[in-house]
Protein backbone atom coordinates (compact mmCIF):
# COMPACT_ATOMS: atom_id res chain seq x y z
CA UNK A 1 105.68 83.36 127.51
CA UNK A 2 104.42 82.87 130.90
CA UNK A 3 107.33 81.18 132.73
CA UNK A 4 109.30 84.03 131.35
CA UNK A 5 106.89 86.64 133.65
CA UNK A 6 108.70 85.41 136.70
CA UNK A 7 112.15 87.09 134.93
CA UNK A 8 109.78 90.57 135.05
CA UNK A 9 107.08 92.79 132.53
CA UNK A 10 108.11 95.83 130.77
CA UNK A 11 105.05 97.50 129.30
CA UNK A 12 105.21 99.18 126.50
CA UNK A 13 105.56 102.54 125.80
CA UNK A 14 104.05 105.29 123.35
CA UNK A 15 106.56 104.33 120.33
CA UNK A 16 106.69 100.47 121.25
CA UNK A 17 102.90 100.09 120.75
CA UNK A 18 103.45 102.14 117.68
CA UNK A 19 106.06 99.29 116.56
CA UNK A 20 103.48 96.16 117.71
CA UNK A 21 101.27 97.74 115.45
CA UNK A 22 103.16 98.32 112.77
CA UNK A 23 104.64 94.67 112.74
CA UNK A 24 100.89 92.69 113.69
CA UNK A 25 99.72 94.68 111.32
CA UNK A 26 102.35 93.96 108.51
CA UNK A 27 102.34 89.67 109.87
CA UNK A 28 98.32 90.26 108.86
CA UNK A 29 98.21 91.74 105.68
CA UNK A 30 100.64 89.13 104.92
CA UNK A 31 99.14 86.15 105.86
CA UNK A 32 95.82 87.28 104.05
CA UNK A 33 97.53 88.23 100.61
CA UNK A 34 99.76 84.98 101.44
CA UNK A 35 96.10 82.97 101.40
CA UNK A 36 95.03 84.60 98.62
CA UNK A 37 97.63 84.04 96.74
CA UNK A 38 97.55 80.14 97.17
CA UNK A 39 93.63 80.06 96.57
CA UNK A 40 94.20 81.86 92.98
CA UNK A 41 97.68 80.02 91.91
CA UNK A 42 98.92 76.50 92.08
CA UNK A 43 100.28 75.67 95.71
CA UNK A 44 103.93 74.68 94.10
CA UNK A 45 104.30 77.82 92.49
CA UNK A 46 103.77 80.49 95.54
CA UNK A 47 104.99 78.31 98.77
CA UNK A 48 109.15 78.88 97.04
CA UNK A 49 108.35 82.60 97.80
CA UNK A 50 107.30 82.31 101.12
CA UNK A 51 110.65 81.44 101.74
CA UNK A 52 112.34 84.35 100.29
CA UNK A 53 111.56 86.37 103.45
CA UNK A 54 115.47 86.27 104.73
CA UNK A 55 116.41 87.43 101.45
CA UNK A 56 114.13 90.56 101.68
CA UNK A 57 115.14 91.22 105.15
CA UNK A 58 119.26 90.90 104.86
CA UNK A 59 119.65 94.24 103.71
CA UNK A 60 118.33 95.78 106.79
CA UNK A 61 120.88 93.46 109.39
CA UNK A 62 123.53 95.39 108.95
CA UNK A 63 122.57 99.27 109.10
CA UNK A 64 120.04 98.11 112.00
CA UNK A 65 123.03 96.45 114.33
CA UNK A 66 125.50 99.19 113.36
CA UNK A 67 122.74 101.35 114.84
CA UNK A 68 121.94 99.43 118.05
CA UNK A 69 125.29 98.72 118.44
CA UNK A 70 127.01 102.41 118.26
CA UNK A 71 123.80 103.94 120.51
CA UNK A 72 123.73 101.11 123.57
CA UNK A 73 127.68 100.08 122.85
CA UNK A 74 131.15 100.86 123.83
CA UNK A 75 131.99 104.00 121.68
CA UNK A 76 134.08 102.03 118.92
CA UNK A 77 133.97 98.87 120.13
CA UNK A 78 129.32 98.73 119.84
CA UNK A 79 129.98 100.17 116.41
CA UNK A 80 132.63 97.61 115.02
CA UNK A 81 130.41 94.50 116.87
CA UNK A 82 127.25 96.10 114.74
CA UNK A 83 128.94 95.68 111.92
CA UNK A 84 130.07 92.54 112.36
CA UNK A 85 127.05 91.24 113.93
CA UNK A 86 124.78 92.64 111.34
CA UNK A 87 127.27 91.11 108.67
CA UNK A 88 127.33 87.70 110.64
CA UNK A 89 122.98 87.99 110.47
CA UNK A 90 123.19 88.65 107.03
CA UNK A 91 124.85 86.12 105.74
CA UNK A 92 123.47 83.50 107.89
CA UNK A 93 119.93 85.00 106.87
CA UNK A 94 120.86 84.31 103.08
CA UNK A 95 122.50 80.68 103.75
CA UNK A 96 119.47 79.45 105.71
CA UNK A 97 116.95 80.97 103.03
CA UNK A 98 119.18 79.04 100.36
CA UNK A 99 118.56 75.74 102.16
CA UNK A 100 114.93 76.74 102.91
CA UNK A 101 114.08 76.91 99.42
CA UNK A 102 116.06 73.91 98.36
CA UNK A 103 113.94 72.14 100.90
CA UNK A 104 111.11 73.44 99.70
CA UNK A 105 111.60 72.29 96.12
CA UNK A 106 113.68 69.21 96.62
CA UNK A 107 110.09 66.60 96.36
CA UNK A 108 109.98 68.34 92.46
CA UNK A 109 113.40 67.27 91.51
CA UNK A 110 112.38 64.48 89.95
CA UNK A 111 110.69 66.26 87.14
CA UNK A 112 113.90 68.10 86.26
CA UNK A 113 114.47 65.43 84.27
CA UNK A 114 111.66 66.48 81.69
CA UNK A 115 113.51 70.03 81.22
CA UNK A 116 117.10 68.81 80.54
């Protein structure tokens, strides 16, 4: 983030510290009970969920771009681009989570075998 000084610094204000917080915070506690969660269960059976993050954050693309688009937008025009911009976000979140957890599982494949 340092070449990108040159471009100028905004510091935060009042409710934008309040947001850092709230997300370093939310990144910590999840990391921790992420840790703790592989030191108590086998590794192959809690890494698939790590990848379920874009899945539990699609349902907030939409009504959070139809918001930032209809308050710094063009009257109609920031409203309809929120939607479809939130829509577009959405799905892509969901498509690259699918693939994510295919990845993720594709080395135990070769046990499926043994459940047919």
């Amino acid at each position: 983030s340092v070449p990108l000084l040159g471009l100028g610094f905004h510091w935060p204000n009042l409710s934008e510290w309040i947001l850092l917080g709230g997300v370093t915070a939310g990144a910590f506690f999840g990391q921790v009970w992420l840790t703790r969660s592989i030191q108590n269960a086998p590794v192959a059976s809690v890494l698939p969920f790590a990848y379920l993050t874009p899945v539990f954050a699609a349902p907030f693309q939409i009504p959070y771009h139809l918001l930032q688009g209809t308050l710094y937008g063009p009257p109609v025009v920031g409203t309809v681009g929120g939607v479809f911009t939130g829509t577009f976000r959405t799905i892509s979140d969901l498509v690259g989570g699918t693939f994510d957890m295919a990845a993720s599982l594709a080395p135990y494949a070769k046990y499926a075998i043994f459940f047919i």
